[in-house]
C-alpha atoms as a PDB file:
ATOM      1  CA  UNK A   1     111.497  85.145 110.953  1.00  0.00           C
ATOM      2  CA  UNK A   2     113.978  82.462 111.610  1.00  0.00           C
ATOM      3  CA  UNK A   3     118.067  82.327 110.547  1.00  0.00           C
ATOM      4  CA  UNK A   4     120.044  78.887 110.626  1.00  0.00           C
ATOM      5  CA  UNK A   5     123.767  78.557 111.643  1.00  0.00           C
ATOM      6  CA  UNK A   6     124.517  79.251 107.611  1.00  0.00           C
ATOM      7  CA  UNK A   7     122.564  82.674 107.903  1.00  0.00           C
ATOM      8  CA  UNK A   8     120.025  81.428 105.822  1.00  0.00           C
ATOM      9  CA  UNK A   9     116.425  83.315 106.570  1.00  0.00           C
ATOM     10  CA  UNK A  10     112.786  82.359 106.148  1.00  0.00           C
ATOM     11  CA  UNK A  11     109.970  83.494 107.130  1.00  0.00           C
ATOM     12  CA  UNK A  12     108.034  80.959 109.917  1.00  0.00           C
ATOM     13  CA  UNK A  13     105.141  82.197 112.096  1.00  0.00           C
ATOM     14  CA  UNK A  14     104.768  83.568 115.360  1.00  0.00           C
ATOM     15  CA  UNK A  15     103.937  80.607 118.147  1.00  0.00           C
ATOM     16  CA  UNK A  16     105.165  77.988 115.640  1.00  0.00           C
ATOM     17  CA  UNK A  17     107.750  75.652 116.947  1.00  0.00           C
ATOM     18  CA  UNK A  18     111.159  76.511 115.787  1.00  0.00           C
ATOM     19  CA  UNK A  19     112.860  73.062 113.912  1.00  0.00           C
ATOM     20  CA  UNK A  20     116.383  72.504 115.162  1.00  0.00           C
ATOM     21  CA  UNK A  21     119.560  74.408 113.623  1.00  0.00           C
ATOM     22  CA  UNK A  22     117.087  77.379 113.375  1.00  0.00           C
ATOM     23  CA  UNK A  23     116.388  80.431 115.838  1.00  0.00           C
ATOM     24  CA  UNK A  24     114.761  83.667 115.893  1.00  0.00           C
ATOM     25  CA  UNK A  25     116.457  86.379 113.859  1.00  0.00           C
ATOM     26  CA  UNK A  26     114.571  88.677 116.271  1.00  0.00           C
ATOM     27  CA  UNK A  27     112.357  90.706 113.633  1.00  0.00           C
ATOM     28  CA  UNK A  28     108.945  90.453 113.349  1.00  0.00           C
ATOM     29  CA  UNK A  29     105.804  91.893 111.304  1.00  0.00           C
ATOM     30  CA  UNK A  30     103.630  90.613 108.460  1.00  0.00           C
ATOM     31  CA  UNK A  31     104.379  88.221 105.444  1.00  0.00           C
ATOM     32  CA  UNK A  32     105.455  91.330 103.340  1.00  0.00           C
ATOM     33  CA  UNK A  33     107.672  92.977 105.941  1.00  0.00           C
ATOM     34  CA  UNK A  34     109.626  90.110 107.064  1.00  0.00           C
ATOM     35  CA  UNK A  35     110.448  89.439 103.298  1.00  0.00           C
ATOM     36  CA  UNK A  36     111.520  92.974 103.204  1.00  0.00           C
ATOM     37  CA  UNK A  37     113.602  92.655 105.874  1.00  0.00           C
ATOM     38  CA  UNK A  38     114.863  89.716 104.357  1.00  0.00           C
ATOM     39  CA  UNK A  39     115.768  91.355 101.002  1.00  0.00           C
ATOM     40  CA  UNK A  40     117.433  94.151 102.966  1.00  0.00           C
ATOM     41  CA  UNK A  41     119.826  92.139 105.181  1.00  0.00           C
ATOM     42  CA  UNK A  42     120.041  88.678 103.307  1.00  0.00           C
ATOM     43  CA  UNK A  43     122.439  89.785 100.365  1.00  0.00           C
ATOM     44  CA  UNK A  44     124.673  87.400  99.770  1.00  0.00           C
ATOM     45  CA  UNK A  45     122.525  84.242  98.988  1.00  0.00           C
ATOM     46  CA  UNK A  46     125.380  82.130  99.452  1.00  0.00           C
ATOM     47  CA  UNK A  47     125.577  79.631 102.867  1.00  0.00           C
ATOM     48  CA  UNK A  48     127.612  81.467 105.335  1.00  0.00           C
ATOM     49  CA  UNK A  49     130.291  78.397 104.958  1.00  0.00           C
ATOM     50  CA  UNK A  50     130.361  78.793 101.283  1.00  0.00           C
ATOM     51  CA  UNK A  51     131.386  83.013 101.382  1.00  0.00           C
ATOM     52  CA  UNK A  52     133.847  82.076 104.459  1.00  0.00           C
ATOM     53  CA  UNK A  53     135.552  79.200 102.239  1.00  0.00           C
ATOM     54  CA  UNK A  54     134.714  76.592 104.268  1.00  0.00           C
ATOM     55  CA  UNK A  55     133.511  74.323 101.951  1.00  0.00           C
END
């Protein structure tokens, strides 16, 4: 799983080449789990900039 700078998740696979403004949220597992872990701590769906007022 990757997270960008706006704590946005997806899912990318093991070995793959991160793209920039992403990096390894550090969990791993299948397809299923990862979007389970996603579900679990991705709960506001809103760019991190957005909930902070940034924008």
């Amino acid at each position: 799983m990757v997270v960008n700078d706006e704590e946005q998740y997806s899912v990318w696979r093991s070995g793959k080449q991160i793209p920039t403004g992403w990096h390894g949220e550090g969990f791993t597992g299948t397809k299923d789990e990862c979007l389970e872990h996603i579900n679990e701590v991705w709960t506001d769906m809103r760019p991190r900039s957005v909930r902070n007022g940034d924008r």
